[in-house]
PDB file of N, CA and C in Angstrom:
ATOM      1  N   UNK A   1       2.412  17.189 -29.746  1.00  0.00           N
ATOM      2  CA  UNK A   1       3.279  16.146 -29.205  1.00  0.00           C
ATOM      3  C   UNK A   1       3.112  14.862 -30.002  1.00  0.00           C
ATOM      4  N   UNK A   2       4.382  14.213 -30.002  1.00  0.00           N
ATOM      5  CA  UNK A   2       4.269  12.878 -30.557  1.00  0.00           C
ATOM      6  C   UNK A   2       3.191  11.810 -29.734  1.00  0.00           C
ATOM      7  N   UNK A   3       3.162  10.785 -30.540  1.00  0.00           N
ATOM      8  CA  UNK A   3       2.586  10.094 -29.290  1.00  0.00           C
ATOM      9  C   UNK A   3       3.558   9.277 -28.607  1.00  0.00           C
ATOM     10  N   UNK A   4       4.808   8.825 -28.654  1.00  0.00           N
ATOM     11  CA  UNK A   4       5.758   8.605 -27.876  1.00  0.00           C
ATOM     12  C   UNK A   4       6.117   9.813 -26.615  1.00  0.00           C
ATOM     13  N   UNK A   5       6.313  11.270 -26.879  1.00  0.00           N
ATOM     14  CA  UNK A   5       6.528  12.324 -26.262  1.00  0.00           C
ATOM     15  C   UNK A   5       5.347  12.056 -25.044  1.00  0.00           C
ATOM     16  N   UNK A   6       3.711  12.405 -25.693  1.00  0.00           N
ATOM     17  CA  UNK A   6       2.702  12.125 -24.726  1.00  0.00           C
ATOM     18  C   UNK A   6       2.530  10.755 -23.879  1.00  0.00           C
ATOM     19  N   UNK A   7       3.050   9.888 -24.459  1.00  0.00           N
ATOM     20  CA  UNK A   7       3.412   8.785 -23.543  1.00  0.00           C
ATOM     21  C   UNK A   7       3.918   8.833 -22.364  1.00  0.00           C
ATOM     22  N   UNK A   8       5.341   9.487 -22.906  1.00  0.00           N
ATOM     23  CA  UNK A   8       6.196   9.642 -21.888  1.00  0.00           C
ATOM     24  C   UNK A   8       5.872  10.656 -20.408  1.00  0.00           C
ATOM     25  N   UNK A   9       5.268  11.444 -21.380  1.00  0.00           N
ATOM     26  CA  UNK A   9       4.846  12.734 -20.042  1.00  0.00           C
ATOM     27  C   UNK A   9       3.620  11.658 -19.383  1.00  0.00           C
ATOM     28  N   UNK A  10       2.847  11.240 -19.891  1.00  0.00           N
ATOM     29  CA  UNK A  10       1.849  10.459 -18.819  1.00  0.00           C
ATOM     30  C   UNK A  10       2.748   9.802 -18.145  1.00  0.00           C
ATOM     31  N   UNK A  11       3.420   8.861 -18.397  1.00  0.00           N
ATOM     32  CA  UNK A  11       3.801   7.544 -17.742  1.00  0.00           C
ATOM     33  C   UNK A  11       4.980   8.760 -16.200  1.00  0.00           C
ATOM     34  N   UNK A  12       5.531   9.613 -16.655  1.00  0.00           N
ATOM     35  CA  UNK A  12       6.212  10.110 -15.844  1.00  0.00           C
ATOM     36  C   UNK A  12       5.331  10.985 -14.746  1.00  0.00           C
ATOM     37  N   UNK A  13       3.684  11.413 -14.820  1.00  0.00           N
ATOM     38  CA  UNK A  13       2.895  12.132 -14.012  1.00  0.00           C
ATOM     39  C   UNK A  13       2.189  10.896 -13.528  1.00  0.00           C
ATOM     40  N   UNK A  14       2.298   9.645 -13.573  1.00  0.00           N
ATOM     41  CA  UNK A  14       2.035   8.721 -13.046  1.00  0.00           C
ATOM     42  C   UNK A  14       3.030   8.026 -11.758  1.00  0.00           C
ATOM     43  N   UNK A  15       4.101   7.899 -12.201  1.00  0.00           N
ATOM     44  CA  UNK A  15       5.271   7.221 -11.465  1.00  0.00           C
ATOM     45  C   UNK A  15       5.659   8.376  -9.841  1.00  0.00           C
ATOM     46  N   UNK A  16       5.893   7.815  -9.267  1.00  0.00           N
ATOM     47  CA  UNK A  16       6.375   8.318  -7.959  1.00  0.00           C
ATOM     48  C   UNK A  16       7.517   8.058  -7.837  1.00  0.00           C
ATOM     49  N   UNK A  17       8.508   9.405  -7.707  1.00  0.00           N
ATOM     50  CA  UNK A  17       9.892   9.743  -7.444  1.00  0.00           C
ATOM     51  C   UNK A  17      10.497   9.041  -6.205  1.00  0.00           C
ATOM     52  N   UNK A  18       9.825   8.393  -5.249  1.00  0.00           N
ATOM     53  CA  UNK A  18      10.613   8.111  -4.324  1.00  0.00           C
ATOM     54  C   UNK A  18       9.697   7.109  -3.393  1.00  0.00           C
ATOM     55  N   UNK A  19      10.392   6.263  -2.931  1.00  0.00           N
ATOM     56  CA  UNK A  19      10.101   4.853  -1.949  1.00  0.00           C
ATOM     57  C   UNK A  19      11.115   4.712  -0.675  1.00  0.00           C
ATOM     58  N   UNK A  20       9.765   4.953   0.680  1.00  0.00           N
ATOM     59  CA  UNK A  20      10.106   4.754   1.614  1.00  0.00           C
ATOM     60  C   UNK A  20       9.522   3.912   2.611  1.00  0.00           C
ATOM     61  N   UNK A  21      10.214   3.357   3.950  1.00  0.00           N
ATOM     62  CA  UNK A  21       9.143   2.575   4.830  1.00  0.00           C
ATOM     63  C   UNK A  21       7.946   4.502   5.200  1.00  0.00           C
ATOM     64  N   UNK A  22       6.705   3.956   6.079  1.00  0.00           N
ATOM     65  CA  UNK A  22       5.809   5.104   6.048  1.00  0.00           C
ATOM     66  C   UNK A  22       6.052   6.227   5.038  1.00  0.00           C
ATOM     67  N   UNK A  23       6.080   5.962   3.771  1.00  0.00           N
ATOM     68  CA  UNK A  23       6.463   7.611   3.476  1.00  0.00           C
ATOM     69  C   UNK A  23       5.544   8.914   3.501  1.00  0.00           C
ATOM     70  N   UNK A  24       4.253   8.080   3.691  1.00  0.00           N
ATOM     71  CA  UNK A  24       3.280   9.752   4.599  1.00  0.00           C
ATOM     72  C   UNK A  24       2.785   9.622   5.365  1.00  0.00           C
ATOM     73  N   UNK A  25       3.726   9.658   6.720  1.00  0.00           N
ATOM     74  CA  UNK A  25       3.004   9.344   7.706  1.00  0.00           C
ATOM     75  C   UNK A  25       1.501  10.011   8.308  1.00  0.00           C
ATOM     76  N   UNK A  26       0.848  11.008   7.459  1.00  0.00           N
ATOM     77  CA  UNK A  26      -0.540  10.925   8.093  1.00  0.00           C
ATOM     78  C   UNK A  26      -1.314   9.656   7.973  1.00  0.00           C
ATOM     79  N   UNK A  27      -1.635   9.463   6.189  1.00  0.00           N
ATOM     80  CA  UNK A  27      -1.781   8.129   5.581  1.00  0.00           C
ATOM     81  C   UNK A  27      -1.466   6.598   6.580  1.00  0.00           C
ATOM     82  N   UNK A  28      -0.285   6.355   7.003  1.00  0.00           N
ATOM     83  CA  UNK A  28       0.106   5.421   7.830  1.00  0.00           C
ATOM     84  C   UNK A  28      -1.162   5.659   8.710  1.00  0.00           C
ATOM     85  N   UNK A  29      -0.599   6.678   9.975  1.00  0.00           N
ATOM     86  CA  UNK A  29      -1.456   6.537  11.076  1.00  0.00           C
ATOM     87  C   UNK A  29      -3.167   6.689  10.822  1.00  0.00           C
ATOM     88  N   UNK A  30      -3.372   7.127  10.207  1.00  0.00           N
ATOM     89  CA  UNK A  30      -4.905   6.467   9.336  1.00  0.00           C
ATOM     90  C   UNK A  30      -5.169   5.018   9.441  1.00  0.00           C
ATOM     91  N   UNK A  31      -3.938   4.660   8.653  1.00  0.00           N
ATOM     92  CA  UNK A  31      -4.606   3.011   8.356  1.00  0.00           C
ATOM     93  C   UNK A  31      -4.193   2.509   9.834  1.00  0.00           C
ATOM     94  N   UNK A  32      -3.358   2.738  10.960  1.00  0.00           N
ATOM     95  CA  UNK A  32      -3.171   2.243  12.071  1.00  0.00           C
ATOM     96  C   UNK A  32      -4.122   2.228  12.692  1.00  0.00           C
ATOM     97  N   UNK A  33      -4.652   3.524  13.297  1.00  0.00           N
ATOM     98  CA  UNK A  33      -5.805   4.365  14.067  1.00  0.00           C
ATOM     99  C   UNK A  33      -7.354   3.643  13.779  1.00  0.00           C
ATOM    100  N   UNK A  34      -7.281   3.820  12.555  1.00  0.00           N
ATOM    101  CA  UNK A  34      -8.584   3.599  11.796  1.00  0.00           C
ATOM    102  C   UNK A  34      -8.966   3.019  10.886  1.00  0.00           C
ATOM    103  N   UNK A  35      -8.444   2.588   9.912  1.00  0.00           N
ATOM    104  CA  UNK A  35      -8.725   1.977   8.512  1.00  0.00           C
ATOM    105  C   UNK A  35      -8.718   0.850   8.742  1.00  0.00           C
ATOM    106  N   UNK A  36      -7.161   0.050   9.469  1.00  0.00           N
ATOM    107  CA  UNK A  36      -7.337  -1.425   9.278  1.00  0.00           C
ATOM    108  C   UNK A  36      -7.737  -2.182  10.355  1.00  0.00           C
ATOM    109  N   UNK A  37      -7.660  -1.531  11.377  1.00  0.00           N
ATOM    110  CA  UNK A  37      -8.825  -1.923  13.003  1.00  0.00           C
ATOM    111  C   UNK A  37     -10.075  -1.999  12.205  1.00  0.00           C
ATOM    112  N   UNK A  38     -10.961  -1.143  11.110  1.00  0.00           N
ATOM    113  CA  UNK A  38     -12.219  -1.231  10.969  1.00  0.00           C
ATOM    114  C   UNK A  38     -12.669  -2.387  10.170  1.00  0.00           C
ATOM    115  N   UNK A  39     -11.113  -2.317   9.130  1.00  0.00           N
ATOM    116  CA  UNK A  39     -11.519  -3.509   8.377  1.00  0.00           C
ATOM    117  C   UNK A  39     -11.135  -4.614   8.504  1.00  0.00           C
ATOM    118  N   UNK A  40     -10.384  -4.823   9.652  1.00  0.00           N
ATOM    119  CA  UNK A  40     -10.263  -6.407  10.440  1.00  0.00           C
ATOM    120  C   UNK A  40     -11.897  -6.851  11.208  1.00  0.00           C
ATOM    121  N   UNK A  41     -11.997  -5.557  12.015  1.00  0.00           N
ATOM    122  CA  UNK A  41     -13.468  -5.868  12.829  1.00  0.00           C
ATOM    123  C   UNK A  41     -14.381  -6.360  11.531  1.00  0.00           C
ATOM    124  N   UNK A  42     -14.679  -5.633  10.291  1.00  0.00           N
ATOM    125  CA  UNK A  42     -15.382  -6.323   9.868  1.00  0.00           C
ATOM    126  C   UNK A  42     -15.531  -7.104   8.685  1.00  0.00           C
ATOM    127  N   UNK A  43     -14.267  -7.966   8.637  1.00  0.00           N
ATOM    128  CA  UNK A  43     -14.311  -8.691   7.941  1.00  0.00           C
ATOM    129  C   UNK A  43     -13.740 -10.122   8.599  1.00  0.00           C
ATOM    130  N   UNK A  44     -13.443  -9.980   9.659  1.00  0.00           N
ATOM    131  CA  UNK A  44     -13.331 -10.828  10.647  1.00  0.00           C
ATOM    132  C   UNK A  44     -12.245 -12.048  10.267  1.00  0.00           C
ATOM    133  N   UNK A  45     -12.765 -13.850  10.418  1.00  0.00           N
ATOM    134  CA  UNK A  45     -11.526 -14.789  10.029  1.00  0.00           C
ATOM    135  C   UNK A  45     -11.351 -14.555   8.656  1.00  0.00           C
ATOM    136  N   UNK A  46     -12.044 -13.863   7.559  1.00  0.00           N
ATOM    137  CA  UNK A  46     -11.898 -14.066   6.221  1.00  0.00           C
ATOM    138  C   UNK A  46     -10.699 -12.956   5.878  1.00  0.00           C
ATOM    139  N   UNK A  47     -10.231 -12.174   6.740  1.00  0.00           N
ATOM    140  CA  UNK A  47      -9.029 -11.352   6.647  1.00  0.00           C
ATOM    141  C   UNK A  47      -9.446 -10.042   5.915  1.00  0.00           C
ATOM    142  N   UNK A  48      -8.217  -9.489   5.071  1.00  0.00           N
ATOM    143  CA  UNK A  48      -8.482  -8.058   4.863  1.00  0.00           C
ATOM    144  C   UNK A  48      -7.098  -8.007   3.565  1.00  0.00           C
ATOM    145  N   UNK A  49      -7.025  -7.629   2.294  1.00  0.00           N
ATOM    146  CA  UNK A  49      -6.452  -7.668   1.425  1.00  0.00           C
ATOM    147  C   UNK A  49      -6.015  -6.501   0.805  1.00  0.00           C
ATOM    148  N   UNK A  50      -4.826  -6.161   0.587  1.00  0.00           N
ATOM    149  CA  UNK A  50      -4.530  -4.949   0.556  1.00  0.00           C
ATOM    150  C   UNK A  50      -3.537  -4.478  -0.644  1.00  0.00           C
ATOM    151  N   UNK A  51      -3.558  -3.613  -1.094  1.00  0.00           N
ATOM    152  CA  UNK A  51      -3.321  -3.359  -1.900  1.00  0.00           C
ATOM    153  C   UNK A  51      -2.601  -1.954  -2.539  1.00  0.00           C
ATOM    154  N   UNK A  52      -0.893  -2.023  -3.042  1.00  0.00           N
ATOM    155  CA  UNK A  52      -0.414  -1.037  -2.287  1.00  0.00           C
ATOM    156  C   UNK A  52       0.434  -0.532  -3.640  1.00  0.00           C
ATOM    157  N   UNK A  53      -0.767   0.456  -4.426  1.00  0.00           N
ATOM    158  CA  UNK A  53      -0.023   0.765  -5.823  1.00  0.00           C
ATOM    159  C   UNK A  53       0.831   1.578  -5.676  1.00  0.00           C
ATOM    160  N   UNK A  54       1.776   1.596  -6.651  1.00  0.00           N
ATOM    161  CA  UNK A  54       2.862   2.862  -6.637  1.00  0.00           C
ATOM    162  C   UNK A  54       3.805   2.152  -5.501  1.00  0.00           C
ATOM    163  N   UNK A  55       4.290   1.544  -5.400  1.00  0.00           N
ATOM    164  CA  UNK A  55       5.288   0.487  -4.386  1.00  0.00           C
ATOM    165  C   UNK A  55       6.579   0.261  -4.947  1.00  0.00           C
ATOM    166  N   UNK A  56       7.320   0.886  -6.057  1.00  0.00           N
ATOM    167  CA  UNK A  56       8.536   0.959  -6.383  1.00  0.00           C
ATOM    168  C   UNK A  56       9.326  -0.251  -6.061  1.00  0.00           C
ATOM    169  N   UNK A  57       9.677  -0.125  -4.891  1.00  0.00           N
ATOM    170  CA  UNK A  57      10.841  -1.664  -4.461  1.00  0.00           C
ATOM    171  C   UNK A  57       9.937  -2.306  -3.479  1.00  0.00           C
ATOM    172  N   UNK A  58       8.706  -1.732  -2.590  1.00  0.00           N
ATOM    173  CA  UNK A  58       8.183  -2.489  -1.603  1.00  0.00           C
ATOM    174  C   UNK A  58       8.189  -1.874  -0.365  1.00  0.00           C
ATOM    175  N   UNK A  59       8.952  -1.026  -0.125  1.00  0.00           N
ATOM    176  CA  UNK A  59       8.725  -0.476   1.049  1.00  0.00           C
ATOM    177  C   UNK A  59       7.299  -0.114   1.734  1.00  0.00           C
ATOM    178  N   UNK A  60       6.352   0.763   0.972  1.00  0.00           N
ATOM    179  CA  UNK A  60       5.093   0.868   1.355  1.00  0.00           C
ATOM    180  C   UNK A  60       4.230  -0.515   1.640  1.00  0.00           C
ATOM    181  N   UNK A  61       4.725  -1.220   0.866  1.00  0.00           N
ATOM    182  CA  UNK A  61       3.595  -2.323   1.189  1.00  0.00           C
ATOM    183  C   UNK A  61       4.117  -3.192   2.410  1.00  0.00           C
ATOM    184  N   UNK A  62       5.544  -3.127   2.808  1.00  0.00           N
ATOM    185  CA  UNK A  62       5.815  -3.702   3.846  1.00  0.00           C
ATOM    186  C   UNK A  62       5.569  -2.956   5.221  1.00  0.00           C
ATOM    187  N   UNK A  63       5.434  -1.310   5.190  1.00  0.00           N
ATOM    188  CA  UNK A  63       4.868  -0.764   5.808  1.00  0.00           C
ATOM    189  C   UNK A  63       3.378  -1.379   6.255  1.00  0.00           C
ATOM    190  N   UNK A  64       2.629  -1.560   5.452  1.00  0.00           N
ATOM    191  CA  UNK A  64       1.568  -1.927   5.908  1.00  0.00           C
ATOM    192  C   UNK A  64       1.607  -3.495   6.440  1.00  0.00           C
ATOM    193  N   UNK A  65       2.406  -4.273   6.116  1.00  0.00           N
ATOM    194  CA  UNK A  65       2.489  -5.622   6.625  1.00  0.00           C
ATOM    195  C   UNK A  65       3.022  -5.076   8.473  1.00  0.00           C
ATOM    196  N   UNK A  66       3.711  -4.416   9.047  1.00  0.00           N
ATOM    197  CA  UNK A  66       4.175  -3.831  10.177  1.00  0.00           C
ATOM    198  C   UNK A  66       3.099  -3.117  10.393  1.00  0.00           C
ATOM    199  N   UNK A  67       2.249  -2.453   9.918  1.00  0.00           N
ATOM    200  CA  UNK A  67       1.088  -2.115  10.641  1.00  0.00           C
ATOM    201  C   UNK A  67       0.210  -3.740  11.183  1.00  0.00           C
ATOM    202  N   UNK A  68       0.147  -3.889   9.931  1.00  0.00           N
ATOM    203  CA  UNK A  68      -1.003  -5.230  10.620  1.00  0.00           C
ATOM    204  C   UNK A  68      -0.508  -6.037  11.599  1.00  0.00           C
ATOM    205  N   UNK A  69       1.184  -6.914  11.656  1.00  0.00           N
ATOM    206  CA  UNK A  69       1.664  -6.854  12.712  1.00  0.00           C
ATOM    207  C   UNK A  69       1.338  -6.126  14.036  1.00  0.00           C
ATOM    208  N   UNK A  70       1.657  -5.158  13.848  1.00  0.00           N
ATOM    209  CA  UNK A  70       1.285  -4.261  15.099  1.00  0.00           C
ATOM    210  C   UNK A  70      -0.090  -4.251  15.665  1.00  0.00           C
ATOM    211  N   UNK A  71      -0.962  -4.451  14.586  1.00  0.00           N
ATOM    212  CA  UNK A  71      -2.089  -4.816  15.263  1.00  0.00           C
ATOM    213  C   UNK A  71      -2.566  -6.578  15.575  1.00  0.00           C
ATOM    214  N   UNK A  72      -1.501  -7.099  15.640  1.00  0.00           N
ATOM    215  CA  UNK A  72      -1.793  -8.501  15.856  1.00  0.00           C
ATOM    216  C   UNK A  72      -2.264  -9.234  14.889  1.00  0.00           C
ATOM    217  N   UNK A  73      -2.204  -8.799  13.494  1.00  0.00           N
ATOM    218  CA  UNK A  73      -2.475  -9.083  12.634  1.00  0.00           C
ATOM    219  C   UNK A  73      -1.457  -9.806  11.632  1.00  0.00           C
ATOM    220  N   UNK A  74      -0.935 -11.457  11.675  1.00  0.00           N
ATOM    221  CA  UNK A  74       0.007 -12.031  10.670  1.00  0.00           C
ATOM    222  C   UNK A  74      -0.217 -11.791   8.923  1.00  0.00           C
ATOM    223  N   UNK A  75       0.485 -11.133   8.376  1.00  0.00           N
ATOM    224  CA  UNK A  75       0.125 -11.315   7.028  1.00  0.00           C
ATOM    225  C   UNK A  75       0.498 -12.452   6.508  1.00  0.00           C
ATOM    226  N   UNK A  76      -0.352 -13.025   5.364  1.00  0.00           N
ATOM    227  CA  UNK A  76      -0.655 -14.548   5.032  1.00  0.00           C
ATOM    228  C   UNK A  76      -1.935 -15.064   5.234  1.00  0.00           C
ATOM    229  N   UNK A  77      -2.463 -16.006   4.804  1.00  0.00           N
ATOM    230  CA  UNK A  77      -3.251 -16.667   4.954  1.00  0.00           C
ATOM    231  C   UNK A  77      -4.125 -15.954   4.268  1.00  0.00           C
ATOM    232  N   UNK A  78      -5.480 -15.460   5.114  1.00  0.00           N
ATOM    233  CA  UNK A  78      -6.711 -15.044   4.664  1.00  0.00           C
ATOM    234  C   UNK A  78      -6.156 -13.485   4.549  1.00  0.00           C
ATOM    235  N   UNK A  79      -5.270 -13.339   5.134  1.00  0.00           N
ATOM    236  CA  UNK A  79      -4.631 -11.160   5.098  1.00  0.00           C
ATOM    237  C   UNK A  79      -3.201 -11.071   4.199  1.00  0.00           C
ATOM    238  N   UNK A  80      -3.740 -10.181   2.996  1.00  0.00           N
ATOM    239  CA  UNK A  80      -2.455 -10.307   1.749  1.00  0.00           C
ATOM    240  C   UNK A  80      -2.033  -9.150   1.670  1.00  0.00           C
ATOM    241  N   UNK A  81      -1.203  -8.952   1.625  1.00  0.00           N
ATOM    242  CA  UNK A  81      -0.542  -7.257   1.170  1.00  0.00           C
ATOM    243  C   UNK A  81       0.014  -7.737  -0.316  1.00  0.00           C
ATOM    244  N   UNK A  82      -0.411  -7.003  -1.253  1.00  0.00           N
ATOM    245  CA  UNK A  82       0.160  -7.121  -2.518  1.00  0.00           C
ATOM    246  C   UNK A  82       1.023  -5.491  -2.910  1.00  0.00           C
ATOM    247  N   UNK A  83       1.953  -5.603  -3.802  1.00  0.00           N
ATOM    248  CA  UNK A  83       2.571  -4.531  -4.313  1.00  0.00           C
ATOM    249  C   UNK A  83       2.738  -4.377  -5.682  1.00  0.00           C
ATOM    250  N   UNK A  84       2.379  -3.058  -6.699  1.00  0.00           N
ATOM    251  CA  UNK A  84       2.583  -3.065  -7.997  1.00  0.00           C
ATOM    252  C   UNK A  84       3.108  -1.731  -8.091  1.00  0.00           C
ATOM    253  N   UNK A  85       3.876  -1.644  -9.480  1.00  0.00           N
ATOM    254  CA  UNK A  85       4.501  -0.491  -9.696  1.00  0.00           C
ATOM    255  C   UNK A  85       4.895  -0.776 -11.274  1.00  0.00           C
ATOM    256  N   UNK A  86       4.764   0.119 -11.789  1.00  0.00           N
ATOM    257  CA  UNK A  86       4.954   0.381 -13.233  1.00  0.00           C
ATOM    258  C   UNK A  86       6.194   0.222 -13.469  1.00  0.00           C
TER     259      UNK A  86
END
């Protein structure tokens, strides 16, 4: 393979075909249930920062801003949801 060709095949076994709000919802109810209840409890007023690769247009990471919502949790301040995507 070229190295343009091998480029390409990485960069394409990297990228994710598709962006949705929850798009796996086991994952979701994880971070609902368990993940971000644990890491609010312990990280307390200094918040909880998050980080939401493979986010295409944003949907996933706004997913998680509606989780933290849901848990009474405002994003801003000391609690960040960030999004990146190739």
């Amino acid at each position: 393979l070229s190295d343009e060709a091998l480029a390409r095949e990485v960069l394409e076994a990297l990228l994710v075909d598709e962006t949705q709000f929850f798009r796996d919802a086991a994952l979701f109810e994880a971070l609902r249930a368990r993940t971000l209840p644990e890491l609010l409890r312990l990280r307390g007023p200094s918040g909880v920062q998050v980080w939401s690769a493979g986010s295409s247009t944003g949907q996933e990471a706004y997913s998680v801003a509606m989780l933290l919502r849901e848990l009474g949790v405002e994003p801003g301040g000391p609690t960040r949801v960030a999004a990146l995507d190739v």
